[in-house]
N, C-alpha and C. Protein backbone atom coordinates (compact mmCIF):
# COMPACT_ATOMS: atom_id res chain seq x y z
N UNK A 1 88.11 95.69 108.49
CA UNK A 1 87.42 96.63 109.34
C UNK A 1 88.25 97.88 109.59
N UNK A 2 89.15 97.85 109.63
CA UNK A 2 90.51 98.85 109.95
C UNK A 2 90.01 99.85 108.58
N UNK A 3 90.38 99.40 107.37
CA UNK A 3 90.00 100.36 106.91
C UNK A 3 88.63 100.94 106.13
N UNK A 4 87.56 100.10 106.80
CA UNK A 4 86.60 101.20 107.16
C UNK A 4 86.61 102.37 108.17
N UNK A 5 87.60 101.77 109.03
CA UNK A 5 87.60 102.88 109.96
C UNK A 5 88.63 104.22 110.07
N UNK A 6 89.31 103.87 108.94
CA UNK A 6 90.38 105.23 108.74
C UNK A 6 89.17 105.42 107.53
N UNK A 7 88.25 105.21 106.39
CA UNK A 7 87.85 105.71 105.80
C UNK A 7 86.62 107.01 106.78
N UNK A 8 86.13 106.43 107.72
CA UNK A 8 85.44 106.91 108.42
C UNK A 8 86.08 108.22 109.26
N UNK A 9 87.48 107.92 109.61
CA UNK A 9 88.24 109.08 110.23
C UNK A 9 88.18 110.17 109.05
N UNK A 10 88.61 109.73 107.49
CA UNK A 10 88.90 110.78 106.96
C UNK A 10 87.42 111.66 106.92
N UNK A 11 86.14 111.36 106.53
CA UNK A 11 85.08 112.04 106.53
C UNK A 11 84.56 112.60 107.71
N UNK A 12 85.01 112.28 108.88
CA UNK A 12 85.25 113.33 109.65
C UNK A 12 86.17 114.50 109.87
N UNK A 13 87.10 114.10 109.39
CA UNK A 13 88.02 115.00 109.60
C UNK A 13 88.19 116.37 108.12
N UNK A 14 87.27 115.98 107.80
CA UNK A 14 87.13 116.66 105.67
C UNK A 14 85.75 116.62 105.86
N UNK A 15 84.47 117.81 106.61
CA UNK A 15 83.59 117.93 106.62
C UNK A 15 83.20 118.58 105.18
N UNK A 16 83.53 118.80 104.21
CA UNK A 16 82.99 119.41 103.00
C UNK A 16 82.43 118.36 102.00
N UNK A 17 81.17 119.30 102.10
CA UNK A 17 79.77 118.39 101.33
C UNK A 17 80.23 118.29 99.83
N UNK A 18 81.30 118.30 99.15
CA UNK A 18 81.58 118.31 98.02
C UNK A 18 82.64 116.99 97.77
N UNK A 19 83.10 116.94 99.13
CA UNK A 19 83.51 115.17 98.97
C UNK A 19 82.78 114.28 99.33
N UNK A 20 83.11 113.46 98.38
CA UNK A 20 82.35 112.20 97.83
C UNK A 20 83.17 110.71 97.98
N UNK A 21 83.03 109.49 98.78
CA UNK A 21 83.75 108.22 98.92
C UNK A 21 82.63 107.00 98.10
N UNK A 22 83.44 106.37 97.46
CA UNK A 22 82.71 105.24 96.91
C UNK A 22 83.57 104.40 97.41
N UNK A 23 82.71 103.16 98.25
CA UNK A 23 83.77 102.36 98.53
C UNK A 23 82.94 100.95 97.65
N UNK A 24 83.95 100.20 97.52
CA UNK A 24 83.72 99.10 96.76
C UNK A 24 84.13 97.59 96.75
N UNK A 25 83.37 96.93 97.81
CA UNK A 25 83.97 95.56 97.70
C UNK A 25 83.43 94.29 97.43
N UNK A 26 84.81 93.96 97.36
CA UNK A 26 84.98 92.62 96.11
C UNK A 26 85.35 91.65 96.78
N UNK A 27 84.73 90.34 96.45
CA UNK A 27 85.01 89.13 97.13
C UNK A 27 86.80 88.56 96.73
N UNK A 28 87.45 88.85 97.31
CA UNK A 28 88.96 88.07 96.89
C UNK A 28 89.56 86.99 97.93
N UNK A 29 89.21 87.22 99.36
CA UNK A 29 89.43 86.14 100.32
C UNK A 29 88.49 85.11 100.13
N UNK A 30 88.67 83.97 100.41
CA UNK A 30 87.89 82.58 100.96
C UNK A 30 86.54 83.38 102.07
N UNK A 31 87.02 84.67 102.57
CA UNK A 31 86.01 85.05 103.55
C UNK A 31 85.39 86.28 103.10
N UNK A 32 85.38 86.22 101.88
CA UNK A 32 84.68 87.86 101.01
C UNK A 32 83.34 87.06 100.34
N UNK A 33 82.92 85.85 100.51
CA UNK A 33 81.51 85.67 99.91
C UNK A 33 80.56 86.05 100.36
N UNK A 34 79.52 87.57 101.16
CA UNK A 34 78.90 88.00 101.36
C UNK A 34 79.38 89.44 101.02
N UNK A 35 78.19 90.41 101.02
CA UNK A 35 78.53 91.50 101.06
C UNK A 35 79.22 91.94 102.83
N UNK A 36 79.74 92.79 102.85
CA UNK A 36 80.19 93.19 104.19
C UNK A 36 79.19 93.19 105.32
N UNK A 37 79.11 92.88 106.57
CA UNK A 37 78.67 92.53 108.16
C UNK A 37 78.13 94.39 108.06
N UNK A 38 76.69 94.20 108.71
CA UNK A 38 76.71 95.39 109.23
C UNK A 38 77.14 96.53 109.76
N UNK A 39 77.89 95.35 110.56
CA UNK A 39 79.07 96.75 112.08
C UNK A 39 80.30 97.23 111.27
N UNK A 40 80.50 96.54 110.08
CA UNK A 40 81.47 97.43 108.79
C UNK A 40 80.73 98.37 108.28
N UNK A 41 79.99 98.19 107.76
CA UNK A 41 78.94 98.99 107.07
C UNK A 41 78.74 100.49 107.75
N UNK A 42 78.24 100.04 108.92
CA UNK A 42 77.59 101.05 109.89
C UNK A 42 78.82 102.52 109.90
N UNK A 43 79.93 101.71 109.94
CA UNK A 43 81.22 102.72 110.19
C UNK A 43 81.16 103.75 108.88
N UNK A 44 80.64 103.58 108.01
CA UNK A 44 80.61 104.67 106.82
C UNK A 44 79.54 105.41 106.84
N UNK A 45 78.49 105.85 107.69
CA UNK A 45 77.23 105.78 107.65
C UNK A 45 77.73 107.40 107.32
N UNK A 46 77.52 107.60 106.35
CA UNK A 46 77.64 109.35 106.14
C UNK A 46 76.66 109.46 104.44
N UNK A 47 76.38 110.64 104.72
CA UNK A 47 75.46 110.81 103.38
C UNK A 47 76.58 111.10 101.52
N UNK A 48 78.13 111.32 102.28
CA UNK A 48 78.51 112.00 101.61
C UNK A 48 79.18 110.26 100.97
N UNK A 49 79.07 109.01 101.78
CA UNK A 49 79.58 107.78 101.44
C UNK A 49 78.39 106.93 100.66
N UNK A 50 79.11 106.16 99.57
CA UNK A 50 78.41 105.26 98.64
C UNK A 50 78.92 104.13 98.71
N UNK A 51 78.41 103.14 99.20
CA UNK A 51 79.07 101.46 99.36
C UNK A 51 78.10 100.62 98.19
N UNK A 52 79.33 99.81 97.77
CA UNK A 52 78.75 99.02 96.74
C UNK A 52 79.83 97.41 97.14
N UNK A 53 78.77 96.57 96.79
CA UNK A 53 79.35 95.20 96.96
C UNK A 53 79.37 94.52 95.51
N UNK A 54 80.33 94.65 95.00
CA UNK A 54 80.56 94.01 93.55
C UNK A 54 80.95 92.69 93.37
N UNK A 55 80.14 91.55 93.89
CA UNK A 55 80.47 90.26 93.58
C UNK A 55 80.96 89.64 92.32
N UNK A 56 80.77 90.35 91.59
CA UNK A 56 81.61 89.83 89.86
C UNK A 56 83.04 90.85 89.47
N UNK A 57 83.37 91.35 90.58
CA UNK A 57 84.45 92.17 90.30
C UNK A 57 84.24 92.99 89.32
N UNK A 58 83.33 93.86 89.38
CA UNK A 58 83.38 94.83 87.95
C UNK A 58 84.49 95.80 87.84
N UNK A 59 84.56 96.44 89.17
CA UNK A 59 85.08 97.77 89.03
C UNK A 59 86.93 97.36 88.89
N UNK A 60 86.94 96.13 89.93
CA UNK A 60 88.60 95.70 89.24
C UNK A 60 88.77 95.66 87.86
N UNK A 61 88.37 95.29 86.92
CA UNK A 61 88.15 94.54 86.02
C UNK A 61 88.12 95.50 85.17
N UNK A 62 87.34 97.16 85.33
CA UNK A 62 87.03 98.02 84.95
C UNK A 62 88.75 98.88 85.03
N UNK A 63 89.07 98.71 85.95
CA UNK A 63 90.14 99.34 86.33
C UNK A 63 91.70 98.66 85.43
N UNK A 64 91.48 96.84 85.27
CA UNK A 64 92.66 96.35 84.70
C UNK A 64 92.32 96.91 82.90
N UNK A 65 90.81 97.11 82.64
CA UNK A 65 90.81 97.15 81.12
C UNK A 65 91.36 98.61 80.53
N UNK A 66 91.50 99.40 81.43
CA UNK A 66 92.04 100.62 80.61
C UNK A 66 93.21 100.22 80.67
N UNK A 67 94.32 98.90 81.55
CA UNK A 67 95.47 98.92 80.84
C UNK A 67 96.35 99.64 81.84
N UNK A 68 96.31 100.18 82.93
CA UNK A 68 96.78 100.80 83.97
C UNK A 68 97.09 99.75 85.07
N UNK A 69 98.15 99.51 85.13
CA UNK A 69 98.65 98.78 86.42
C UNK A 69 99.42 99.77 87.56
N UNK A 70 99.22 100.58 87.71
CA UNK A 70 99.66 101.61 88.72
C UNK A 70 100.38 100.57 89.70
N UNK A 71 101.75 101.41 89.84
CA UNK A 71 102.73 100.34 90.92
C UNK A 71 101.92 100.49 92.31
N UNK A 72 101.09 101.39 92.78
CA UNK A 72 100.45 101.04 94.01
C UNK A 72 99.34 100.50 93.92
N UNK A 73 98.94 99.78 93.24
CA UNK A 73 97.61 99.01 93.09
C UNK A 73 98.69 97.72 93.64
N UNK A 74 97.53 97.04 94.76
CA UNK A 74 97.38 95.34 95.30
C UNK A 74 96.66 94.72 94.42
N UNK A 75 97.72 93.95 93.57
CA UNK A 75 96.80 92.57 92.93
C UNK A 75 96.74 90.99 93.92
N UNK A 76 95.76 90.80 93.36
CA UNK A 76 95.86 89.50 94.00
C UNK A 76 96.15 88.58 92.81
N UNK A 77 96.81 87.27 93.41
CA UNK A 77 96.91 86.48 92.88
C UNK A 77 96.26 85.94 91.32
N UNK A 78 94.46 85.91 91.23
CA UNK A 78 94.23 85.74 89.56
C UNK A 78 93.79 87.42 89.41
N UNK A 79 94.93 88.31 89.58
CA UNK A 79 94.57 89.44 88.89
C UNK A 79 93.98 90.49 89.33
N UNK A 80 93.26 90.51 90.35
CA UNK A 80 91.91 90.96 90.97
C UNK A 80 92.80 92.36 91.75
N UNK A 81 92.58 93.75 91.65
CA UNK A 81 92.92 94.64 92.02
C UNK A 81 91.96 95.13 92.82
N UNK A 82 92.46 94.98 94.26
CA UNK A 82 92.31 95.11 96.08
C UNK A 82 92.98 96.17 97.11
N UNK A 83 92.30 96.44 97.93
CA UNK A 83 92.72 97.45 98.80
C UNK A 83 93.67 98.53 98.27
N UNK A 84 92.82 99.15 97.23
CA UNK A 84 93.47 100.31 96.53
C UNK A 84 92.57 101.64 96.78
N UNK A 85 92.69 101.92 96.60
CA UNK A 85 91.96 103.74 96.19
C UNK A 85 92.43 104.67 95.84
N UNK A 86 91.76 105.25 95.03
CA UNK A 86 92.04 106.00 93.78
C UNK A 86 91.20 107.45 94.27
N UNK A 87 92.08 108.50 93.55
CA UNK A 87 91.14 109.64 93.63
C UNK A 87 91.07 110.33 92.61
N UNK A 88 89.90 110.89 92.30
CA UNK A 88 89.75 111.77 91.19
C UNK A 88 89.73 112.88 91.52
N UNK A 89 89.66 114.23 90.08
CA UNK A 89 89.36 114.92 90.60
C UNK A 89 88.20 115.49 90.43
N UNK A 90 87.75 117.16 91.13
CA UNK A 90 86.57 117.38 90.79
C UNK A 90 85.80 117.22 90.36
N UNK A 91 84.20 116.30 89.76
CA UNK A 91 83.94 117.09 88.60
C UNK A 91 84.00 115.53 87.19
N UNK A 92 84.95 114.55 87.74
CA UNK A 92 84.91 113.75 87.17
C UNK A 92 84.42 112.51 86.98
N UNK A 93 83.72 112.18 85.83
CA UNK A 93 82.89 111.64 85.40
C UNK A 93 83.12 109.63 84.99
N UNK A 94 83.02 108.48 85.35
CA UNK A 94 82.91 107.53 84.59
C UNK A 94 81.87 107.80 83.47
N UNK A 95 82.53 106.91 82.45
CA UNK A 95 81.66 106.96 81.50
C UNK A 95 81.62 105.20 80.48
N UNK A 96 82.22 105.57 79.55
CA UNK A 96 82.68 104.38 79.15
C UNK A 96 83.84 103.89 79.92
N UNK A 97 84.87 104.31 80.12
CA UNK A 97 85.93 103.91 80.79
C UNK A 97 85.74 105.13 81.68
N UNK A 98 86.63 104.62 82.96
CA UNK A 98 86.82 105.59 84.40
C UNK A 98 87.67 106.37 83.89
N UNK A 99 87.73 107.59 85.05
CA UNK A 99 88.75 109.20 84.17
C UNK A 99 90.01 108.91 85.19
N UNK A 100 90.99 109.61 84.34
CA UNK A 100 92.57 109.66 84.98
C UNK A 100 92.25 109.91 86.78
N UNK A 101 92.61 109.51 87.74
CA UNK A 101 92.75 109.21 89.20
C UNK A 101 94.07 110.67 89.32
N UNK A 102 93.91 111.07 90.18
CA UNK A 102 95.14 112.13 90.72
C UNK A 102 95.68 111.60 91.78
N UNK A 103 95.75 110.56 92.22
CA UNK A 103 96.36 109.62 93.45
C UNK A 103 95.64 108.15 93.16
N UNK A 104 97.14 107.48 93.17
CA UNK A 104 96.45 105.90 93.94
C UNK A 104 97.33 105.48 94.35
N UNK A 105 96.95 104.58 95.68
CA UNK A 105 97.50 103.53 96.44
C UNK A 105 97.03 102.32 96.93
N UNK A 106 97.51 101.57 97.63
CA UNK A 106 97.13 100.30 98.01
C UNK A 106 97.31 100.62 99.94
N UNK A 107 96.70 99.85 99.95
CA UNK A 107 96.60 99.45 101.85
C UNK A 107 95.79 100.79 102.53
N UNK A 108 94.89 100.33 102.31
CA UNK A 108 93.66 102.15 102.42
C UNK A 108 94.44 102.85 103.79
N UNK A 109 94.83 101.53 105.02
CA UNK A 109 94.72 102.19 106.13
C UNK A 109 96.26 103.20 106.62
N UNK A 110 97.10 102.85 105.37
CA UNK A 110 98.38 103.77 105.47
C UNK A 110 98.21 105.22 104.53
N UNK A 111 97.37 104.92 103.50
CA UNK A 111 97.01 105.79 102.60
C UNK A 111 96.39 106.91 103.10
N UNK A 112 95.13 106.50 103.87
CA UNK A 112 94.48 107.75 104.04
C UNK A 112 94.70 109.28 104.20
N UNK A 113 96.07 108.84 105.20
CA UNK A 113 96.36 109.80 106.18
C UNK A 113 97.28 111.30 104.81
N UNK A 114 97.82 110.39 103.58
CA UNK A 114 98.11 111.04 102.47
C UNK A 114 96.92 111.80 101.82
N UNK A 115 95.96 111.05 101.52
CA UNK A 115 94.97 111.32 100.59
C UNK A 115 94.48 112.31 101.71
N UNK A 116 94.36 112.30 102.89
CA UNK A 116 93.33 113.71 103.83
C UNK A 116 94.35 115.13 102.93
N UNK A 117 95.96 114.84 103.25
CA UNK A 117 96.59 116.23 103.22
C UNK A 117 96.51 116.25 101.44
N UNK A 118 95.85 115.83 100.82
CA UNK A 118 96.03 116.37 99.13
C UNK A 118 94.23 116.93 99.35
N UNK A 119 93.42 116.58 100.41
CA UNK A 119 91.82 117.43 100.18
C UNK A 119 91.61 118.52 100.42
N UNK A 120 90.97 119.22 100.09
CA UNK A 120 90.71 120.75 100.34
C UNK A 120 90.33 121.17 102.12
């Protein structure tokens, strides 16, 4: 919940309609078998935020196949890459594989406060 709620600080604090948050979660605890509780949810409620609940781990999975283990990526135990975020830049596109990230880290709720001072 924590870091829904620094994700939520940063889109307040970075009112420009040209940023964009995808958040994305993945079951990796014993307590991740649902998609996220409402009153998590609710905390992103912005037009400029996209929540997705990926029960088959795609986007980890997506992320280990280009072969990138970035030292701030959290793995878990069978592999599963958690409480990270990544930023792109402008303009950039997934396609077949995801495009080069201009920041990543792990532990969203220490991160943020980095990723606000690299936004416009």
């Amino acid at each position: 919940m924590r870091g829904a709620s620094a994700l939520a600080q940063l889109l307040r604090e970075h009112p420009s309609p040209s940023l964009r948050l995808f958040v994305v979660w993945e079951p990796v605890l014993p307590s991740d078998r649902a998609p996220p509780a409402p009153a998590l949810v609710s905390q992103l409620a912005d037009a400029r935020a996209e929540l997705f609940w990926d029960p088959s781990r795609l986007v980890s999975r997506a992320i280990e196949a280009r072969g990138e283990h970035d030292p701030g990526f959290d793995v878990w135990r069978d592999g599963t890459i958690w409480d990270t975020e990544l930023v792109f830049a402008r303009g950039a596109l997934w396609q077949a594989q995801f495009p080069p990230h201009t920041h990543a880290g792990s532990n969203v709720i220490d991160d943020v406060p980095v990723i606000g001072k690299e936004l416009p």
